[in-house]
PDB file of N, CA and C in Angstrom:
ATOM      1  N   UNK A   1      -8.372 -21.194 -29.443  1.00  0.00           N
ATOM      2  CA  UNK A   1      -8.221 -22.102 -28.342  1.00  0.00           C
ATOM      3  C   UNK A   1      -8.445 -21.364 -27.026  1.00  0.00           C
ATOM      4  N   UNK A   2      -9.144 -21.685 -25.996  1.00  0.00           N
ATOM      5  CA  UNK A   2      -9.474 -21.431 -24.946  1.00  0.00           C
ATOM      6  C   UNK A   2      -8.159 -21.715 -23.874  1.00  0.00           C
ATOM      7  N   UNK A   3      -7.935 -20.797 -23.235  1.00  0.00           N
ATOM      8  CA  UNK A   3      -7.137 -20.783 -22.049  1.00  0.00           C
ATOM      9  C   UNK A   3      -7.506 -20.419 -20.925  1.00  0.00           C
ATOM     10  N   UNK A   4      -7.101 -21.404 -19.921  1.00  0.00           N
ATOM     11  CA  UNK A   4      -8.198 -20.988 -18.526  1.00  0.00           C
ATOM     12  C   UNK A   4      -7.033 -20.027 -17.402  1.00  0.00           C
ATOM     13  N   UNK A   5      -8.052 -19.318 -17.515  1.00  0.00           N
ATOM     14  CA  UNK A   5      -7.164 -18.766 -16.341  1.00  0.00           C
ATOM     15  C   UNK A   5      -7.080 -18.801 -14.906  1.00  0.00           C
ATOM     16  N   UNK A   6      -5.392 -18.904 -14.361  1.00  0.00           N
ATOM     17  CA  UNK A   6      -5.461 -18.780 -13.173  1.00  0.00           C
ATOM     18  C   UNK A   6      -6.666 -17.955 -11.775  1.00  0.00           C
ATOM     19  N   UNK A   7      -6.682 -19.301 -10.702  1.00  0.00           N
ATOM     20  CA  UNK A   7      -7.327 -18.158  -9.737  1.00  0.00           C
ATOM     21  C   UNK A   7      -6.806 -16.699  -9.378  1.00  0.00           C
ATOM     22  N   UNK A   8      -5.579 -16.099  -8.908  1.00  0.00           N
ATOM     23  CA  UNK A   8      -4.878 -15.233  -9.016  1.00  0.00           C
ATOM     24  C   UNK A   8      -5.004 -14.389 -10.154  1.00  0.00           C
ATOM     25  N   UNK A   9      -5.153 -14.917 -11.296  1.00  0.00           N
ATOM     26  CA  UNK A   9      -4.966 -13.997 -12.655  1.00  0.00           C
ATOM     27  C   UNK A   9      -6.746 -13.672 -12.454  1.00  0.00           C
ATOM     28  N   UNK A  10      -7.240 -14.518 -12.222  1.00  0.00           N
ATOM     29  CA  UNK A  10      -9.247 -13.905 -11.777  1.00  0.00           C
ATOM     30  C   UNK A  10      -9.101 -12.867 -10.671  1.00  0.00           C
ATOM     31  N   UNK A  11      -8.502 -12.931  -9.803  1.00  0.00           N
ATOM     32  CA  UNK A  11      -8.816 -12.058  -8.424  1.00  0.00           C
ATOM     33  C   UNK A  11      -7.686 -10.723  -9.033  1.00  0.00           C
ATOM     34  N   UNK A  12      -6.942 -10.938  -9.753  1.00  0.00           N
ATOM     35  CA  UNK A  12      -6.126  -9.196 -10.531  1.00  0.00           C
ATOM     36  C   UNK A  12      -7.378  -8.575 -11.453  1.00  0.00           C
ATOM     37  N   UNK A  13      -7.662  -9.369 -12.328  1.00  0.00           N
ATOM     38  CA  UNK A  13      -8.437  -8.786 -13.058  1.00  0.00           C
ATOM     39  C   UNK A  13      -9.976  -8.160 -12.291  1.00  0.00           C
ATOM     40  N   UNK A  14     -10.453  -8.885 -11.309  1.00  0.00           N
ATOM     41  CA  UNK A  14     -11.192  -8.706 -10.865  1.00  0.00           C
ATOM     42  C   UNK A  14     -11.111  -7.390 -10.312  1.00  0.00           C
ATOM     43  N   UNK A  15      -9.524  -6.619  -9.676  1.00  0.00           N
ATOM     44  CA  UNK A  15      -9.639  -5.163  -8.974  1.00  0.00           C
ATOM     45  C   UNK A  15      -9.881  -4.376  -9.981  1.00  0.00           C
ATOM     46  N   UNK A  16      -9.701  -4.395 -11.295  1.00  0.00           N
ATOM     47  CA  UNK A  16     -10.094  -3.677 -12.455  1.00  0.00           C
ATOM     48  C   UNK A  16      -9.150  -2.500 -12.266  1.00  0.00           C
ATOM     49  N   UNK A  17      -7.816  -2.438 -11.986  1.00  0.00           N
ATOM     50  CA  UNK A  17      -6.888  -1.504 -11.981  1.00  0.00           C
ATOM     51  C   UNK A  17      -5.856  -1.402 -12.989  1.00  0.00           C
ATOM     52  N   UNK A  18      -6.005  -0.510 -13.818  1.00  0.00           N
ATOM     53  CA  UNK A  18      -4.760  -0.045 -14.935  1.00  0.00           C
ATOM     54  C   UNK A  18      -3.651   0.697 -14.321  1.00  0.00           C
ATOM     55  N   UNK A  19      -2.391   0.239 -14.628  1.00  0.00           N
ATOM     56  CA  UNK A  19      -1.210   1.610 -14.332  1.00  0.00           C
ATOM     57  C   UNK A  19      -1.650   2.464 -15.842  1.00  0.00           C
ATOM     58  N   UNK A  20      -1.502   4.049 -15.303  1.00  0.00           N
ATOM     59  CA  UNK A  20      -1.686   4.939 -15.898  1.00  0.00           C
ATOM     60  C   UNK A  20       0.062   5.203 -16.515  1.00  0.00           C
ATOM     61  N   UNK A  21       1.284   5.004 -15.853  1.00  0.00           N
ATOM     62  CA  UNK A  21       2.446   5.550 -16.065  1.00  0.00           C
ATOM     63  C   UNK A  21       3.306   4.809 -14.875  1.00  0.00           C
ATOM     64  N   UNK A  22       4.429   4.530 -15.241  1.00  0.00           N
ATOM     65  CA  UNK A  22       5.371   3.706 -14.861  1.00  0.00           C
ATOM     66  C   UNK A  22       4.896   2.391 -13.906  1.00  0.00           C
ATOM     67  N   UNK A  23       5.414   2.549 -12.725  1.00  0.00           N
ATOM     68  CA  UNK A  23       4.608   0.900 -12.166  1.00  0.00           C
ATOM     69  C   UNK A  23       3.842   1.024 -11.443  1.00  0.00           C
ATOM     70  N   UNK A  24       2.863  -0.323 -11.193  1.00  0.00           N
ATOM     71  CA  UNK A  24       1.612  -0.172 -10.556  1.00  0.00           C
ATOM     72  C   UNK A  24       1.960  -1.711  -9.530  1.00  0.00           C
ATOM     73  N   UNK A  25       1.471  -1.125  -8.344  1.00  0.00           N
ATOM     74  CA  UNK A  25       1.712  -1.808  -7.014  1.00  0.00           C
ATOM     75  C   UNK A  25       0.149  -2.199  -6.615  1.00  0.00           C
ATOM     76  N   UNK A  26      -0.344  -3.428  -6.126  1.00  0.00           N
ATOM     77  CA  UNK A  26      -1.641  -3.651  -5.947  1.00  0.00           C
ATOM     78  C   UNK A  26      -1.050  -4.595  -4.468  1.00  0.00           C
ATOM     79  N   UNK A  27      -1.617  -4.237  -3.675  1.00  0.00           N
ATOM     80  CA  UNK A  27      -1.860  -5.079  -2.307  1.00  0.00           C
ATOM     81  C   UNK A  27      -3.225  -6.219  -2.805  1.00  0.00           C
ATOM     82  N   UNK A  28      -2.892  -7.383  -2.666  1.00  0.00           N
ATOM     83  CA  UNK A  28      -3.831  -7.996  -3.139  1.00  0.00           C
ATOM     84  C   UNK A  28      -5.016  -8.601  -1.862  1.00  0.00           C
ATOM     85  N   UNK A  29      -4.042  -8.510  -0.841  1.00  0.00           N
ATOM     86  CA  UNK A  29      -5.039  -8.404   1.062  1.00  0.00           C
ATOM     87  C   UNK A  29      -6.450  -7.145   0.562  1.00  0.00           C
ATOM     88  N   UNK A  30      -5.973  -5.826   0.273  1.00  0.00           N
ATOM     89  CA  UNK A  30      -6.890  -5.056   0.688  1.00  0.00           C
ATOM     90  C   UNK A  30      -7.386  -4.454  -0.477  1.00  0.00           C
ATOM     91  N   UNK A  31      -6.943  -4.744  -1.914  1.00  0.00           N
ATOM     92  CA  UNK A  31      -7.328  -3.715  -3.061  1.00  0.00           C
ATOM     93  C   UNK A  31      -6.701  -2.474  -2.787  1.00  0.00           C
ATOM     94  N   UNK A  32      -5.781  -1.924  -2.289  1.00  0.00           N
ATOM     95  CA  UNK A  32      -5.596  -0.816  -2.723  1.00  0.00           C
ATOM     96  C   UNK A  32      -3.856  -0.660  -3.524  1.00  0.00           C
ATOM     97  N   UNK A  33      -4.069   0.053  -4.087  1.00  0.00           N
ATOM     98  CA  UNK A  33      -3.054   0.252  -5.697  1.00  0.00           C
ATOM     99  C   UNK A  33      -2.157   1.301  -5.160  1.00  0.00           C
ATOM    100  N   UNK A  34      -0.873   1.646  -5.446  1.00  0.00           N
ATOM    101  CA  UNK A  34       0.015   2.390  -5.729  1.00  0.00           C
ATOM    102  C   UNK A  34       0.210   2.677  -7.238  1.00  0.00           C
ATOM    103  N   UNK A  35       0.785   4.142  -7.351  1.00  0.00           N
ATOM    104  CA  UNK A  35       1.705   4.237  -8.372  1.00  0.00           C
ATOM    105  C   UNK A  35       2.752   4.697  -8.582  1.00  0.00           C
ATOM    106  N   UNK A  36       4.002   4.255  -8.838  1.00  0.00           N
ATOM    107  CA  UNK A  36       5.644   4.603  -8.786  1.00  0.00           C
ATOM    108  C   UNK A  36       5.925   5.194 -10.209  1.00  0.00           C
ATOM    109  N   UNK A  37       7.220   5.926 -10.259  1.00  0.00           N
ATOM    110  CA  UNK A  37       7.730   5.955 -11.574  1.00  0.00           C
ATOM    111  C   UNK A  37       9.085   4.955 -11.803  1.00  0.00           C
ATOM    112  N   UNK A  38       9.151   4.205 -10.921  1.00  0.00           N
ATOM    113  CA  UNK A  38      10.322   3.681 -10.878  1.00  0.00           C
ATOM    114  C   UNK A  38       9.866   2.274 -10.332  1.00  0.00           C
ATOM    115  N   UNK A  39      10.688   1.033 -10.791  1.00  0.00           N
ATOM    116  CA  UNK A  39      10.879  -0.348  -9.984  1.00  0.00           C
ATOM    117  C   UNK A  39      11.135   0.131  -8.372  1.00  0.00           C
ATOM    118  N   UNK A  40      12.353   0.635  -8.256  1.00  0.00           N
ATOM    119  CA  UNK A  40      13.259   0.458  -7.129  1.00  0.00           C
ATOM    120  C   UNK A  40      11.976   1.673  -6.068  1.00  0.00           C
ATOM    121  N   UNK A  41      11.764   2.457  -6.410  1.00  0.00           N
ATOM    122  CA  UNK A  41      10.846   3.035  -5.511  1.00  0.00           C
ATOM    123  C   UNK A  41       9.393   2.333  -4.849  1.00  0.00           C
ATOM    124  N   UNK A  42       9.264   1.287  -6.114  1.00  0.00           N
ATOM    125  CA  UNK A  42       7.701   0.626  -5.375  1.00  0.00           C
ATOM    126  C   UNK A  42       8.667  -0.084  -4.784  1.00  0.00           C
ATOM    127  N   UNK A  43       9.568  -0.957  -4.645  1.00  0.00           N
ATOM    128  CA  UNK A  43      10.095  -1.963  -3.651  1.00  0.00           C
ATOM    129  C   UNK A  43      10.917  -1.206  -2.543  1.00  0.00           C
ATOM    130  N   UNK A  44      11.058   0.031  -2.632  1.00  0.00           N
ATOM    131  CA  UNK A  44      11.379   0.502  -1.058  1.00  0.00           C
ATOM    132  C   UNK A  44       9.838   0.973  -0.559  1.00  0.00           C
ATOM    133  N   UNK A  45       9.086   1.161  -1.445  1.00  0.00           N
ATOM    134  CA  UNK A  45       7.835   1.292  -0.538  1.00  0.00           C
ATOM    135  C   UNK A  45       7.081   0.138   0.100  1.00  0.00           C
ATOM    136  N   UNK A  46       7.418  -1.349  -0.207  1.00  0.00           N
ATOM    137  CA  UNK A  46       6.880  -2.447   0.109  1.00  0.00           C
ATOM    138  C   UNK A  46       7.598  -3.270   1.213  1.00  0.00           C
ATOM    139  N   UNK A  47       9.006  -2.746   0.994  1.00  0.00           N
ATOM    140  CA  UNK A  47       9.665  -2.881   2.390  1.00  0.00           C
ATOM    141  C   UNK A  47       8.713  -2.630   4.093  1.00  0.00           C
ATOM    142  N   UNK A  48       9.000  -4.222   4.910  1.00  0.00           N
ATOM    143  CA  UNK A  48       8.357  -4.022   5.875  1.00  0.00           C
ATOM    144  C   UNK A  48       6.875  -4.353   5.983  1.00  0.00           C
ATOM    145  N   UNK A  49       6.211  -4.012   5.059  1.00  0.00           N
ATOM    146  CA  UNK A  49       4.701  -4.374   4.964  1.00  0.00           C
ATOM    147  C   UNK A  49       4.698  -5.436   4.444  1.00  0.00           C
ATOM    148  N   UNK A  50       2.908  -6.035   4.704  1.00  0.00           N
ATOM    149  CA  UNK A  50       2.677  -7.498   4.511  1.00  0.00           C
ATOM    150  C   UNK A  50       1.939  -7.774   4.247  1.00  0.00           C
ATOM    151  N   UNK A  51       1.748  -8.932   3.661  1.00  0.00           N
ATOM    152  CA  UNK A  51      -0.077  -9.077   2.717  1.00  0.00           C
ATOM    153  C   UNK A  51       0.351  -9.638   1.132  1.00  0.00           C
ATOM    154  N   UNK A  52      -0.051 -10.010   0.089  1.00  0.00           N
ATOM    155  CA  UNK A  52      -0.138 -10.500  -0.841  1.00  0.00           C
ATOM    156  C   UNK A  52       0.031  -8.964  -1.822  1.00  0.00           C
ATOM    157  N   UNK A  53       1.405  -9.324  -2.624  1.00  0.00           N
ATOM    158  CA  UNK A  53       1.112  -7.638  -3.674  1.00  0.00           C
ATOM    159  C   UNK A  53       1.640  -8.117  -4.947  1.00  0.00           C
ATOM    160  N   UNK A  54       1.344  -7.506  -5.886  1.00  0.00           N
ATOM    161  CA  UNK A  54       1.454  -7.606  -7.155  1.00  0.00           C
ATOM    162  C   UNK A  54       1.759  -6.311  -7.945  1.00  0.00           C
ATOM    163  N   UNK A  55       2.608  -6.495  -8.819  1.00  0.00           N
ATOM    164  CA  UNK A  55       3.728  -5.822  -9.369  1.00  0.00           C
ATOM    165  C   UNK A  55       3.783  -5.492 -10.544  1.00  0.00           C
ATOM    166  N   UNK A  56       3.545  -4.446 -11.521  1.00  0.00           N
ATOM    167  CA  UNK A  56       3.223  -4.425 -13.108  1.00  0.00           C
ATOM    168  C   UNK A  56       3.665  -3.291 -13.560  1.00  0.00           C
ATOM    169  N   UNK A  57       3.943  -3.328 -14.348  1.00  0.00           N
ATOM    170  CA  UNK A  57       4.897  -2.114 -15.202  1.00  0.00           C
ATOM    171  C   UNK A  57       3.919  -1.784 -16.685  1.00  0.00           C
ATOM    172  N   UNK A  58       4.034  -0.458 -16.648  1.00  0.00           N
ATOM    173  CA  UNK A  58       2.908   0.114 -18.268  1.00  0.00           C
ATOM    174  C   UNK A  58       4.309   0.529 -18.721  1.00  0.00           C
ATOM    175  N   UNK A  59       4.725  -0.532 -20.240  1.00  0.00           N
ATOM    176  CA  UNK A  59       5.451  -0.383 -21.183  1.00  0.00           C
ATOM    177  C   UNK A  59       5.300   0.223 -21.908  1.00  0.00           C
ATOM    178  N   UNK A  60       3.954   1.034 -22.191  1.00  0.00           N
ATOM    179  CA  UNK A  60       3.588   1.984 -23.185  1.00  0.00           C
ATOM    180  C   UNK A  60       3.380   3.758 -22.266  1.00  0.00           C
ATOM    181  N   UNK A  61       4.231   3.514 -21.359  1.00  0.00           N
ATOM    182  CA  UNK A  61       4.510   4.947 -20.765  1.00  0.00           C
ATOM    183  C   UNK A  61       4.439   6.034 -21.739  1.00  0.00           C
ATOM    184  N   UNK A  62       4.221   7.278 -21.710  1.00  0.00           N
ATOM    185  CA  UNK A  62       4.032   8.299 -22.444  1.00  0.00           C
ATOM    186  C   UNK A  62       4.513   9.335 -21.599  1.00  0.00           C
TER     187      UNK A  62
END
């Protein structure tokens, strides 16, 4: 069965960015990516700034 995907879920996939290890921070205004080892550290880094961001965690950390 075919599932359509969201506009949003097109414009993530579209930056073509993997987290390598713990979480991955994407500004979705400008394309550019962070990477944290921690939740609480990407959200004190997002404190204050502005723009559209998106938030993802690699569960298969190593």
């Amino acid at each position: 069965m075919y599932r359509k995907h969201s506009r949003l879920r097109d414009e993530i996939e579209s930056l073509n960015v993997k987290p390598v290890a713990g979480v991955l921070l994407v500004n979705l205004s400008t394309g550019e990516s962070w990477s944290f080892d921690s939740y609480p550290d990407a959200i004190e880094f997002m404190k204050g700034k502005k723009g559209r961001w998106y938030l993802t965690a690699n569960i298969n950390k190593k």
